[in-house]
C-alpha atoms as a PDB file:
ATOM      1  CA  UNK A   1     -36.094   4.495  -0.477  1.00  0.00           C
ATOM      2  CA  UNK A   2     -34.558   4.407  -3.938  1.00  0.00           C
ATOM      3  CA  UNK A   3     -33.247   1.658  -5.564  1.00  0.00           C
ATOM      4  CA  UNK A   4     -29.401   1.547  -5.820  1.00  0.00           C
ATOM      5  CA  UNK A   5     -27.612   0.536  -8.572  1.00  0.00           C
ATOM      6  CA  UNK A   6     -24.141   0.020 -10.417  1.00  0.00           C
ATOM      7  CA  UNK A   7     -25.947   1.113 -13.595  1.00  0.00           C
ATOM      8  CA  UNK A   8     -23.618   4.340 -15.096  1.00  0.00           C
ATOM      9  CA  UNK A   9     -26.296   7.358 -15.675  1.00  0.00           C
ATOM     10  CA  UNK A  10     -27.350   7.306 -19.042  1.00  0.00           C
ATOM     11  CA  UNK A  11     -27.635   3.532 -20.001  1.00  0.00           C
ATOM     12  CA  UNK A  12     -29.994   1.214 -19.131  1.00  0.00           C
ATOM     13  CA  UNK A  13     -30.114  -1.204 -16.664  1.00  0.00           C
ATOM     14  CA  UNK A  14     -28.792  -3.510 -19.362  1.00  0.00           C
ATOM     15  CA  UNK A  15     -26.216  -1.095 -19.816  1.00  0.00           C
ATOM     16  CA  UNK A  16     -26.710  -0.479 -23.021  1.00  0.00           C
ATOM     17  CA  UNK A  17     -26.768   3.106 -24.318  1.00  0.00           C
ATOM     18  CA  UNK A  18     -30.362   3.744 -26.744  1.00  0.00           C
ATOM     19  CA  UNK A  19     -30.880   7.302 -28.990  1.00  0.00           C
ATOM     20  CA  UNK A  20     -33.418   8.072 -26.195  1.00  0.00           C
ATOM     21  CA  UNK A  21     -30.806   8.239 -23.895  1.00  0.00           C
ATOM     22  CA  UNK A  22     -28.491   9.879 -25.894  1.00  0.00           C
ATOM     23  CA  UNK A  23     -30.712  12.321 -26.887  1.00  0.00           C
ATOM     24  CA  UNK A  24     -32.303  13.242 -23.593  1.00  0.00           C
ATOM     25  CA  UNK A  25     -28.531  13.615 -22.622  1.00  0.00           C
ATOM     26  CA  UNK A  26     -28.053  16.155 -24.691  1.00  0.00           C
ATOM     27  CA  UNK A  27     -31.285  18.453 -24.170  1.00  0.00           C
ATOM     28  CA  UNK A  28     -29.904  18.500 -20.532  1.00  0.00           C
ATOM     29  CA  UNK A  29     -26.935  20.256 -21.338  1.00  0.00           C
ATOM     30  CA  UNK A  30     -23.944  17.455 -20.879  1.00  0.00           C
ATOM     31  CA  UNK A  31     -23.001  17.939 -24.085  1.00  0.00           C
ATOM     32  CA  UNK A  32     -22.198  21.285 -24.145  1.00  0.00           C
ATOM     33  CA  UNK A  33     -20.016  20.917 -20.622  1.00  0.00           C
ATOM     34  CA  UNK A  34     -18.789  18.171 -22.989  1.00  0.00           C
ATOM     35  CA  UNK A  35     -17.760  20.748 -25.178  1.00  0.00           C
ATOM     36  CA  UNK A  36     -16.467  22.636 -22.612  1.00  0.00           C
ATOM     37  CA  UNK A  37     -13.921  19.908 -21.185  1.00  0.00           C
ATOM     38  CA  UNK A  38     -12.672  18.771 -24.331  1.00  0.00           C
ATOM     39  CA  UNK A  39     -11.856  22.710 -25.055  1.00  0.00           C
ATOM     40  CA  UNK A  40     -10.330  23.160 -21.822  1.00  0.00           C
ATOM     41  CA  UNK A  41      -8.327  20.072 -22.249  1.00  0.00           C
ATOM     42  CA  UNK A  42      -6.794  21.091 -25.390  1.00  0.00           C
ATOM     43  CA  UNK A  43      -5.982  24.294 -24.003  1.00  0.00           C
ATOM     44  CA  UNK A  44      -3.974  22.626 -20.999  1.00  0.00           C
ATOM     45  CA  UNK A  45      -2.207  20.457 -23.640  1.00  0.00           C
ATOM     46  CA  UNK A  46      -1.017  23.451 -25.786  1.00  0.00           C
ATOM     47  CA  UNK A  47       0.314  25.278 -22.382  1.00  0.00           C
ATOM     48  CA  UNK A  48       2.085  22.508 -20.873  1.00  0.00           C
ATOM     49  CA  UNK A  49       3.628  22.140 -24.790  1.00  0.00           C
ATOM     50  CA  UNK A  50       4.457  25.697 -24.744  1.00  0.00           C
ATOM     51  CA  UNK A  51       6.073  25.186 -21.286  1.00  0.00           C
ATOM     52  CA  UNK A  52       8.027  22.167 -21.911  1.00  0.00           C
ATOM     53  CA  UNK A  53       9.259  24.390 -24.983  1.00  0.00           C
ATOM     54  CA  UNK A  54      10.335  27.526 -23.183  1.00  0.00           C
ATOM     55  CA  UNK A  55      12.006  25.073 -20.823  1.00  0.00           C
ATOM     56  CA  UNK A  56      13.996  23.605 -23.641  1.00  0.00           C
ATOM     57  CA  UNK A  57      14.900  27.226 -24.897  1.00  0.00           C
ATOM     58  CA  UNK A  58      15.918  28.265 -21.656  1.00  0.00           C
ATOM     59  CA  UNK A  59      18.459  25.440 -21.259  1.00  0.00           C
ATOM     60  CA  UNK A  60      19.537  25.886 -24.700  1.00  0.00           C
ATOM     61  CA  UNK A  61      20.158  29.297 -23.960  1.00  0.00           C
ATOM     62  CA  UNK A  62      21.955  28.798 -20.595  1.00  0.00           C
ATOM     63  CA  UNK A  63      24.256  26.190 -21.830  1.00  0.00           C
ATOM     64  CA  UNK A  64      25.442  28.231 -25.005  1.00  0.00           C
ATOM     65  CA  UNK A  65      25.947  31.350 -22.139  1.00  0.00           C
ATOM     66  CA  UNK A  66      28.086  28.692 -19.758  1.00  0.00           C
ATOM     67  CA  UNK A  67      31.207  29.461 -21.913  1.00  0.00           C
ATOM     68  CA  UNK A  68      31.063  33.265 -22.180  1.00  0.00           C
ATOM     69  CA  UNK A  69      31.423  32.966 -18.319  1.00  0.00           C
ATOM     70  CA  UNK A  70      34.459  34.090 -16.223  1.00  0.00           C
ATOM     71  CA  UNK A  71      35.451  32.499 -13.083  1.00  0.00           C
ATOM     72  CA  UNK A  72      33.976  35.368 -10.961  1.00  0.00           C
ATOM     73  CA  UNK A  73      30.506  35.724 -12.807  1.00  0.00           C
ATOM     74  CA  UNK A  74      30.329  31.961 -11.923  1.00  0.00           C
ATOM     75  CA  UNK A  75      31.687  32.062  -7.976  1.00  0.00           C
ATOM     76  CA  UNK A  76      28.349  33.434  -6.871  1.00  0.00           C
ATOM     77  CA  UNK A  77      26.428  30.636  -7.973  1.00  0.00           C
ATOM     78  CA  UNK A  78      28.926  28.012  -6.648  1.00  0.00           C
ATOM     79  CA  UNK A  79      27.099  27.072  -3.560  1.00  0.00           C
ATOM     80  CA  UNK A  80      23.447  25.738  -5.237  1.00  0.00           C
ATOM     81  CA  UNK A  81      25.717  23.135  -7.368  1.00  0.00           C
ATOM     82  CA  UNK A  82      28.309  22.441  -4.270  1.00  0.00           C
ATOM     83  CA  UNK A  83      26.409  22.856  -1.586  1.00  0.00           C
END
């Protein structure tokens, strides 16, 4: 049976992190899905930017509308605000 440790894959059992290591880390391909996280990650942080800022322009946009709004363009809507 295998021995079972606390040790985090790719340090020693010192838990120090060597070249060797870091090297044979990298000729198996973690770096590259490395890569391939941090990418993704930006990409989710420039959508949920670009969301939050349509949001924003949205309620902009609503709230400069509100005024321009008779009494029976409003009466429709009454009952999500007043139940």
């Amino acid at each position: 049976m295998p021995k079972v440790t606390s040790v985090p894959v790719g340090l020693t059992e010192a838990g120090k992190l060597t070249a060797a290591l870091v090297m044979a880390r990298q000729k198996s391909g973690v770096a590259e899905l490395l890569k391939q996280v941090a990418k993704r990650m930006a990409a989710e942080a420039a959508v949920k930017k670009a969301v939050e800022e349509a949001e924003e322009a949205l309620t902009v946009a609503t709230l400069a509308k509100y005024p321009e709004l008779t009494a029976e363009e409003i009466r429709p809507w009454w009952w999500m605000t007043n139940g």
